[in-house]
PDB file of N, CA and C in Angstrom:
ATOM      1  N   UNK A   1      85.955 -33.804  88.340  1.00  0.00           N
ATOM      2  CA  UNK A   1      87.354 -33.416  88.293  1.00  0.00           C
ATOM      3  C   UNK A   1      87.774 -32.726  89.562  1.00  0.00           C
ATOM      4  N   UNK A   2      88.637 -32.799  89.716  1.00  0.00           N
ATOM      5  CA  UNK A   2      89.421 -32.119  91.372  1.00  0.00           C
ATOM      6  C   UNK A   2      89.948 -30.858  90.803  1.00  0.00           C
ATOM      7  N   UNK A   3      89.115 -29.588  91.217  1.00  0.00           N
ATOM      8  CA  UNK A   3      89.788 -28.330  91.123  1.00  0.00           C
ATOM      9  C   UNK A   3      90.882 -28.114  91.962  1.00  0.00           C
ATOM     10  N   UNK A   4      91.784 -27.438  91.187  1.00  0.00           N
ATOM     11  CA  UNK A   4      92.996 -26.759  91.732  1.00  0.00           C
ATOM     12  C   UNK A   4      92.913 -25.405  92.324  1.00  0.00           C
ATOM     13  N   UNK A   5      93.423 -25.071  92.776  1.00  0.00           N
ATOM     14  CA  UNK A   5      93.143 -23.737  94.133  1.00  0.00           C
ATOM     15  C   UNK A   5      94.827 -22.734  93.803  1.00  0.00           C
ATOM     16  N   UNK A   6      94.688 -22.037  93.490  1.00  0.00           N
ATOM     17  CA  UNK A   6      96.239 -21.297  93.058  1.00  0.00           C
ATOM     18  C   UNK A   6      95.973 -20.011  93.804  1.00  0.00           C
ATOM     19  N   UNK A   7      97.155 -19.208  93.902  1.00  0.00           N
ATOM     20  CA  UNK A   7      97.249 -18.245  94.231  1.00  0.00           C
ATOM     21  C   UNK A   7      96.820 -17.080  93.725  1.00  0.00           C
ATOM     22  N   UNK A   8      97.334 -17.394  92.252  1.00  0.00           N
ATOM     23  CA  UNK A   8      96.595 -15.940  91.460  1.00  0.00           C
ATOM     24  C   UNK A   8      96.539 -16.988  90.084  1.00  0.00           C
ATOM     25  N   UNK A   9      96.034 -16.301  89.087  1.00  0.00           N
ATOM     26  CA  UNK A   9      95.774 -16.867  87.765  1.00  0.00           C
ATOM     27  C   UNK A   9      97.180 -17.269  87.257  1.00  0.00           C
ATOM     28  N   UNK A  10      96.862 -18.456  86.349  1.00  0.00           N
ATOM     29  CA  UNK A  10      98.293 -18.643  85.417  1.00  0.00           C
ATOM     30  C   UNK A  10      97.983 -18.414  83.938  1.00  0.00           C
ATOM     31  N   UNK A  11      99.253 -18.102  83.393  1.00  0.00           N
ATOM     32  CA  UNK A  11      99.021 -18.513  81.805  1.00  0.00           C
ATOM     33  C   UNK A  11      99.241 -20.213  81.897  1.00  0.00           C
ATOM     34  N   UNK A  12      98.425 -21.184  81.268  1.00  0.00           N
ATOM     35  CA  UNK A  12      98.785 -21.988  80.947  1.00  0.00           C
ATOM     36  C   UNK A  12      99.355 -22.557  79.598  1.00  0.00           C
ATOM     37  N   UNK A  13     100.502 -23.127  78.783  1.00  0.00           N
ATOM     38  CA  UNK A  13     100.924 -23.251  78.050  1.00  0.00           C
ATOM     39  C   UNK A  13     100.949 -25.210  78.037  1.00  0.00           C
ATOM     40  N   UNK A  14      99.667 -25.248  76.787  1.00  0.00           N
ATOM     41  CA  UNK A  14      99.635 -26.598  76.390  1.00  0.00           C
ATOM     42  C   UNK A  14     100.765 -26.780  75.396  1.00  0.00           C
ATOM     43  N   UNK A  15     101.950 -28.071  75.605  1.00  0.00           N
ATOM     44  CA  UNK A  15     102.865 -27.913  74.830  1.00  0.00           C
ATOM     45  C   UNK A  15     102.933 -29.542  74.736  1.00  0.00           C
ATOM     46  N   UNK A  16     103.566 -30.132  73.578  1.00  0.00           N
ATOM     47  CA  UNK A  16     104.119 -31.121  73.168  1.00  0.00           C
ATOM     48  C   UNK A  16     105.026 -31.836  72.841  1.00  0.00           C
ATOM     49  N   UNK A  17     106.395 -32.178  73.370  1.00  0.00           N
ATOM     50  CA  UNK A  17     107.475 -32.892  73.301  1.00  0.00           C
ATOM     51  C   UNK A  17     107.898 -32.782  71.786  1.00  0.00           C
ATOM     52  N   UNK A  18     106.573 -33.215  70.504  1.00  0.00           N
ATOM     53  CA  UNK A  18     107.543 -33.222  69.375  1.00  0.00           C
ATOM     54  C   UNK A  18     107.288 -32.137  68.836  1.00  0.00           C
ATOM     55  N   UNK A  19     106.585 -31.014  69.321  1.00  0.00           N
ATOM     56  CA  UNK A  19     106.460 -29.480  68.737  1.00  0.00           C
ATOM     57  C   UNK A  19     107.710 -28.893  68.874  1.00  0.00           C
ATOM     58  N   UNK A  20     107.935 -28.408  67.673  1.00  0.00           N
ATOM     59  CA  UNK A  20     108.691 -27.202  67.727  1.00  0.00           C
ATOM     60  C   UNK A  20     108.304 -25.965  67.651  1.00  0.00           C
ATOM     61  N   UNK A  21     107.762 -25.636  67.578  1.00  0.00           N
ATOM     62  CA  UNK A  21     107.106 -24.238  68.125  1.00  0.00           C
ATOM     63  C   UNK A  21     106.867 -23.968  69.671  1.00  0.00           C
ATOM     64  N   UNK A  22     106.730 -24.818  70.223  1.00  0.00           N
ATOM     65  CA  UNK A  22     106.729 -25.431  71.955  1.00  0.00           C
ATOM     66  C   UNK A  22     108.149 -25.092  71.985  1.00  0.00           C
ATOM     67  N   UNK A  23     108.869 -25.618  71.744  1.00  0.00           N
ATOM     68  CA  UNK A  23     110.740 -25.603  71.593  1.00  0.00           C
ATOM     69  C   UNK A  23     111.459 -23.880  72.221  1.00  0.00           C
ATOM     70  N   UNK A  24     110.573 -23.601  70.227  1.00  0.00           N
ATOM     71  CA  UNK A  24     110.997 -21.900  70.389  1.00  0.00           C
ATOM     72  C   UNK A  24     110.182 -21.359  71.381  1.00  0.00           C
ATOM     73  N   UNK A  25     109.094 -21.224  71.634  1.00  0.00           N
ATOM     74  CA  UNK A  25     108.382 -20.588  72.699  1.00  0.00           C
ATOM     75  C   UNK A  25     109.127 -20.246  73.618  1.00  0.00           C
ATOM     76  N   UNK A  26     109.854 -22.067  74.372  1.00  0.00           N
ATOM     77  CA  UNK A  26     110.411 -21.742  75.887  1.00  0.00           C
ATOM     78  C   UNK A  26     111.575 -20.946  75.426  1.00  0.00           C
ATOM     79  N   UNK A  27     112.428 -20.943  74.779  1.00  0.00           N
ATOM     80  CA  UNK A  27     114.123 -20.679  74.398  1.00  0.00           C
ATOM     81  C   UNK A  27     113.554 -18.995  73.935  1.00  0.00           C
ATOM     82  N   UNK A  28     112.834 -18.854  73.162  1.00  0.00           N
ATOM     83  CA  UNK A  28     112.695 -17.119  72.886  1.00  0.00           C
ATOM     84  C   UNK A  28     111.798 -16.333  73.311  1.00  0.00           C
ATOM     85  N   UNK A  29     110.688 -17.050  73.673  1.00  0.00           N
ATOM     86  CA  UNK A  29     109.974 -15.720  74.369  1.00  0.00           C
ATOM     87  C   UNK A  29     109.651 -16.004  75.803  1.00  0.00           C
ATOM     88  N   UNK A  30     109.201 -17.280  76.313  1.00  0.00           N
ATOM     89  CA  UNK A  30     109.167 -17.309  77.786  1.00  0.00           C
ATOM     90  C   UNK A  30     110.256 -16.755  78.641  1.00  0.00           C
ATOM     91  N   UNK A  31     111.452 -16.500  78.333  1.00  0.00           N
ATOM     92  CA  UNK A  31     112.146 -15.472  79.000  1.00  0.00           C
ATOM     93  C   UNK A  31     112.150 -14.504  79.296  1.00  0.00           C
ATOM     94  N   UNK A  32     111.611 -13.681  78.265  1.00  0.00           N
ATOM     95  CA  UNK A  32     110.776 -12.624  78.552  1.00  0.00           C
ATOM     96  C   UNK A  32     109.507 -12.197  79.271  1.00  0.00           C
ATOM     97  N   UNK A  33     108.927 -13.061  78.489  1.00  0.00           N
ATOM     98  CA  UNK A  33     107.722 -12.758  79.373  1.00  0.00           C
ATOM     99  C   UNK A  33     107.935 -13.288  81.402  1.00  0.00           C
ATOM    100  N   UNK A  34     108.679 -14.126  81.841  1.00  0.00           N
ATOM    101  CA  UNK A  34     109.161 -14.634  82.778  1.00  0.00           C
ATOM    102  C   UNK A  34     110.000 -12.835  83.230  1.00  0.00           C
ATOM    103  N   UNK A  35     110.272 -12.516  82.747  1.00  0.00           N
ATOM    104  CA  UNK A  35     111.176 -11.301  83.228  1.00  0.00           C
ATOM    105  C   UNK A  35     110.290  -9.756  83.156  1.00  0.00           C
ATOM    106  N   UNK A  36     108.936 -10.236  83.211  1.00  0.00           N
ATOM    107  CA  UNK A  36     107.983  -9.402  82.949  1.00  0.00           C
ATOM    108  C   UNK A  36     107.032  -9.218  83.836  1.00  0.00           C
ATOM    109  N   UNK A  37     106.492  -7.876  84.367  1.00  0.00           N
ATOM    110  CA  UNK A  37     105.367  -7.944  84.507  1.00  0.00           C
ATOM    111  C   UNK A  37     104.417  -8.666  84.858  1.00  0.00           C
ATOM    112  N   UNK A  38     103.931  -8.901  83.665  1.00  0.00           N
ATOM    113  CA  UNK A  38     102.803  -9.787  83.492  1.00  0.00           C
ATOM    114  C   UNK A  38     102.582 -11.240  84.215  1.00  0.00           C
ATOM    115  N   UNK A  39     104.226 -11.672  84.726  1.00  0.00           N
ATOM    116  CA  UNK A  39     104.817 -13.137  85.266  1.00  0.00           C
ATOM    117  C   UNK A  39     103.907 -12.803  86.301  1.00  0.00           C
ATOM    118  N   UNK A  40     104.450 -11.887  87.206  1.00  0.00           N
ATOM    119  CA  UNK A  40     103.804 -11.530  88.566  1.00  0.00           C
ATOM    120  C   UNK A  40     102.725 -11.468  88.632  1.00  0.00           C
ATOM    121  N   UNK A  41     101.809 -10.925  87.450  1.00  0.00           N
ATOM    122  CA  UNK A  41     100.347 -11.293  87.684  1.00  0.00           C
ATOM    123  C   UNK A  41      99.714 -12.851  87.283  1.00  0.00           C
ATOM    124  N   UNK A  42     100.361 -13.154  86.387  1.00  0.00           N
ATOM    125  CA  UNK A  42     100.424 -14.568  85.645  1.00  0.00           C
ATOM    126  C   UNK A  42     101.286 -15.124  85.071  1.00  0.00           C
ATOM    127  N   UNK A  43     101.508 -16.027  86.712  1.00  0.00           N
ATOM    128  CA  UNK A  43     102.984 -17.107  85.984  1.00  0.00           C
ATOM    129  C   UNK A  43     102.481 -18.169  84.722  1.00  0.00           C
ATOM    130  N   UNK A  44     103.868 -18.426  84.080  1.00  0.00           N
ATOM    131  CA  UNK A  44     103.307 -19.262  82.861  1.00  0.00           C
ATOM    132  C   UNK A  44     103.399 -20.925  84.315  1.00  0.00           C
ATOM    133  N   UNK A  45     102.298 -21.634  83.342  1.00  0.00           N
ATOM    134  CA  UNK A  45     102.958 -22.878  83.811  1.00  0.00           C
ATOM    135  C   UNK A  45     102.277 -23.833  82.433  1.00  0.00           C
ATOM    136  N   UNK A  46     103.474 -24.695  82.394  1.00  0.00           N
ATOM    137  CA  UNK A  46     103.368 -25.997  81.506  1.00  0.00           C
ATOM    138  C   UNK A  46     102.589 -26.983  81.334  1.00  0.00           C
ATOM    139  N   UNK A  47     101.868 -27.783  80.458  1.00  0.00           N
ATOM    140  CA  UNK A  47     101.078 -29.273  80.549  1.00  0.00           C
ATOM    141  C   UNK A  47     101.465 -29.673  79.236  1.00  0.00           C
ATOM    142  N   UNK A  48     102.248 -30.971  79.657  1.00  0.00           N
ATOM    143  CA  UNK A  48     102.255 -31.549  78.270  1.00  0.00           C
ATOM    144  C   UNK A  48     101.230 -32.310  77.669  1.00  0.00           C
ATOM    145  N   UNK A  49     100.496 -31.870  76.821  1.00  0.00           N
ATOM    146  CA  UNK A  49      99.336 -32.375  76.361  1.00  0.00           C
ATOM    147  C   UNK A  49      98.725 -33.985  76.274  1.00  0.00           C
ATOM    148  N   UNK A  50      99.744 -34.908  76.461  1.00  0.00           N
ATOM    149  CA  UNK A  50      99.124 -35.869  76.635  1.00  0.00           C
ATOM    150  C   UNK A  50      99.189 -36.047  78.632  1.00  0.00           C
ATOM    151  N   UNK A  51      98.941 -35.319  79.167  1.00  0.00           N
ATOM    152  CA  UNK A  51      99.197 -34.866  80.688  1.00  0.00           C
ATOM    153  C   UNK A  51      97.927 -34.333  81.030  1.00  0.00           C
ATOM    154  N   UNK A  52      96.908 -33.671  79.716  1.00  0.00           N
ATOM    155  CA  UNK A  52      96.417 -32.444  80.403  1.00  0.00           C
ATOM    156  C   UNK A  52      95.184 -32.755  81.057  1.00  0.00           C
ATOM    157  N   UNK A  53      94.646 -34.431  81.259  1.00  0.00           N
ATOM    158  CA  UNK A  53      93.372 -34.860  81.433  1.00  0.00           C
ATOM    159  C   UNK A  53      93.706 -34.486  82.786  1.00  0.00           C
ATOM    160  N   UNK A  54      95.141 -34.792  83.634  1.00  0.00           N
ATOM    161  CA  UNK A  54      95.111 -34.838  84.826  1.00  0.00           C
ATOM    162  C   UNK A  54      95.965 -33.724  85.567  1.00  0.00           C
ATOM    163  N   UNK A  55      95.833 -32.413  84.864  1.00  0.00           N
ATOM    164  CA  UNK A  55      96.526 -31.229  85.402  1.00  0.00           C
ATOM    165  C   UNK A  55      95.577 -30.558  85.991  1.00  0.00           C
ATOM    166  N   UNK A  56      94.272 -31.493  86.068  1.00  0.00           N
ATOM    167  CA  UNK A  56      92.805 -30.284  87.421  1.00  0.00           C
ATOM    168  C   UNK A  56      92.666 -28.959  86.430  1.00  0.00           C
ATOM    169  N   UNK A  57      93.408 -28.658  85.359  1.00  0.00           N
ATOM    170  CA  UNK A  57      92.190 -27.892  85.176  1.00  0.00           C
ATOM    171  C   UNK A  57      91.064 -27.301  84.194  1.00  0.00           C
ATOM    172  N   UNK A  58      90.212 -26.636  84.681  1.00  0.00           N
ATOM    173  CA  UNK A  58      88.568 -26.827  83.870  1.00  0.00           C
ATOM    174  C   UNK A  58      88.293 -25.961  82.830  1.00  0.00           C
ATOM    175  N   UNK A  59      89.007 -26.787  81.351  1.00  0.00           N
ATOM    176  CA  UNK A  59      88.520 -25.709  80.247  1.00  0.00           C
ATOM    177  C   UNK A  59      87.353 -26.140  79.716  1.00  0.00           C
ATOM    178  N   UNK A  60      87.026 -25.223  78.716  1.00  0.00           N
ATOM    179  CA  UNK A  60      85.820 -25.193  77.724  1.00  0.00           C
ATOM    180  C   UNK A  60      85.852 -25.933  76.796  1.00  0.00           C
ATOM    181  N   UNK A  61      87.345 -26.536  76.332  1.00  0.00           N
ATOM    182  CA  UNK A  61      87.143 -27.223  75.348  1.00  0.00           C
ATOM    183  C   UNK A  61      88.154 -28.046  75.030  1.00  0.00           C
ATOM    184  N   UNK A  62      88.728 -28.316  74.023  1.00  0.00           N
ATOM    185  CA  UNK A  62      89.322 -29.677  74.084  1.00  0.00           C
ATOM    186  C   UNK A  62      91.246 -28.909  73.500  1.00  0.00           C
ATOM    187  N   UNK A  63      92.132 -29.335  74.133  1.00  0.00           N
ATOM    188  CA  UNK A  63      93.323 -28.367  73.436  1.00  0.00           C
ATOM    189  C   UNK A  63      93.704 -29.627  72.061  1.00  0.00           C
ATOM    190  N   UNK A  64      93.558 -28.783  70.448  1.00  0.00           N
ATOM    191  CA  UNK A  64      93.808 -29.322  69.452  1.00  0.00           C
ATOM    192  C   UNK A  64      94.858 -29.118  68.533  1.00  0.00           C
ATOM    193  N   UNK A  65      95.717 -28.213  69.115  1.00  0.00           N
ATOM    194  CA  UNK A  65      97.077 -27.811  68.542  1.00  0.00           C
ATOM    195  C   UNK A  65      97.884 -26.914  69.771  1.00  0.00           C
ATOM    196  N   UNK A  66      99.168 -27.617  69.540  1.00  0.00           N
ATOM    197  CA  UNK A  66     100.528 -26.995  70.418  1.00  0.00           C
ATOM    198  C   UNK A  66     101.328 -26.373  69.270  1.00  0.00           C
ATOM    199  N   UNK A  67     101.461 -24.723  69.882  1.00  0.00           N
ATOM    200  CA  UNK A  67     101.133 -24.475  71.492  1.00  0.00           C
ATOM    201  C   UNK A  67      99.806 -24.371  71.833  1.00  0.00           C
ATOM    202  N   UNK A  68      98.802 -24.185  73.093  1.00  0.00           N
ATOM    203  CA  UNK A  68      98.252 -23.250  72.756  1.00  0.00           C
ATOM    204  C   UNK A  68      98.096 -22.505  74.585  1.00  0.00           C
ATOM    205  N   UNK A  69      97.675 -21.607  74.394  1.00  0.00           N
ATOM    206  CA  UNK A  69      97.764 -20.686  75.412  1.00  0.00           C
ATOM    207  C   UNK A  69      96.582 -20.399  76.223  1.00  0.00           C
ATOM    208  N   UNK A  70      96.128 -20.694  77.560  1.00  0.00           N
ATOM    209  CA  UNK A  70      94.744 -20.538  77.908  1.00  0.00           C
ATOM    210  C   UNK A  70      95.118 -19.907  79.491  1.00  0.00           C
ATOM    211  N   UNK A  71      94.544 -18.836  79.330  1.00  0.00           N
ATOM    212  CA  UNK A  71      94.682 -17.982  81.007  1.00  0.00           C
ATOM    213  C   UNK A  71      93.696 -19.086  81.726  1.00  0.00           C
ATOM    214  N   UNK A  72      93.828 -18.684  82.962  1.00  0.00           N
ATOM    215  CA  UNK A  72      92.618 -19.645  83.537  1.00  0.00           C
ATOM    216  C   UNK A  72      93.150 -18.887  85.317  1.00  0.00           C
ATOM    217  N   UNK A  73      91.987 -18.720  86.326  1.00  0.00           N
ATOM    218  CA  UNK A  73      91.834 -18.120  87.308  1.00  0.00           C
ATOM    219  C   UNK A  73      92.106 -18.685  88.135  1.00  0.00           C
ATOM    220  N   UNK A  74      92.271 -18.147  89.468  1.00  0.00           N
ATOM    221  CA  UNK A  74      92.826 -19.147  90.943  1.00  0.00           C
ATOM    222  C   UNK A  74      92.124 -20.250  91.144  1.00  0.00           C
ATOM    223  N   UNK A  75      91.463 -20.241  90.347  1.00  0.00           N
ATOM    224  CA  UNK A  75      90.088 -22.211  90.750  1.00  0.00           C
ATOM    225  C   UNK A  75      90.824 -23.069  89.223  1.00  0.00           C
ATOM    226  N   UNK A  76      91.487 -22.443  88.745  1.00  0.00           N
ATOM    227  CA  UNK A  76      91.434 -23.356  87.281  1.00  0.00           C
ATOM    228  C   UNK A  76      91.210 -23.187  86.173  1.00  0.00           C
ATOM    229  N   UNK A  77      90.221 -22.665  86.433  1.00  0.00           N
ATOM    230  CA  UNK A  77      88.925 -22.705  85.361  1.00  0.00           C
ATOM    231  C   UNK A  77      89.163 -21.272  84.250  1.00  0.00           C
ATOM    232  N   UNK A  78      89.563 -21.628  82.973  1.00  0.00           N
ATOM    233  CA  UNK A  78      89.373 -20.835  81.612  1.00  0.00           C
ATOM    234  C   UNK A  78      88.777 -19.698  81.915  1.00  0.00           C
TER     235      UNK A  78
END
């Protein structure tokens, strides 16, 4: 797999087109958290799950329900 190289860690947010809980996430709380803190240490960024073989980066395991939420460090990696 081709690691990705980032600046600082992200939250990553595995999400799915027909989730709604994905929906509410972005509309009620990613605004917040985007207006937070925490952004600056860890921006959120998106993968839509049928996307995520080729978003580079290296988890532990397989994502089996949206949302789900996985920090992961300046290489990628969980």
């Amino acid at each position: 797999r081709q690691m990705c190289i980032r600046d600082r860690p992200q939250l990553v947010v595995f999400e799915s087109a027909s989730c709604s809980w994905c929906v509410r996430f972005r509309k009620s709380v990613a605004p917040a958290y985007e207006a937070s803190p925490l952004e600056r240490r860890a921006p959120l960024a998106y993968v839509d799950v049928s996307q995520q073989k080729t978003a580079g980066y290296r988890l532990d395991g397989r994502i089996t329900a949206t949302p789900t939420f996985i920090l992961v460090d300046r290489g990628g990696r969980e």
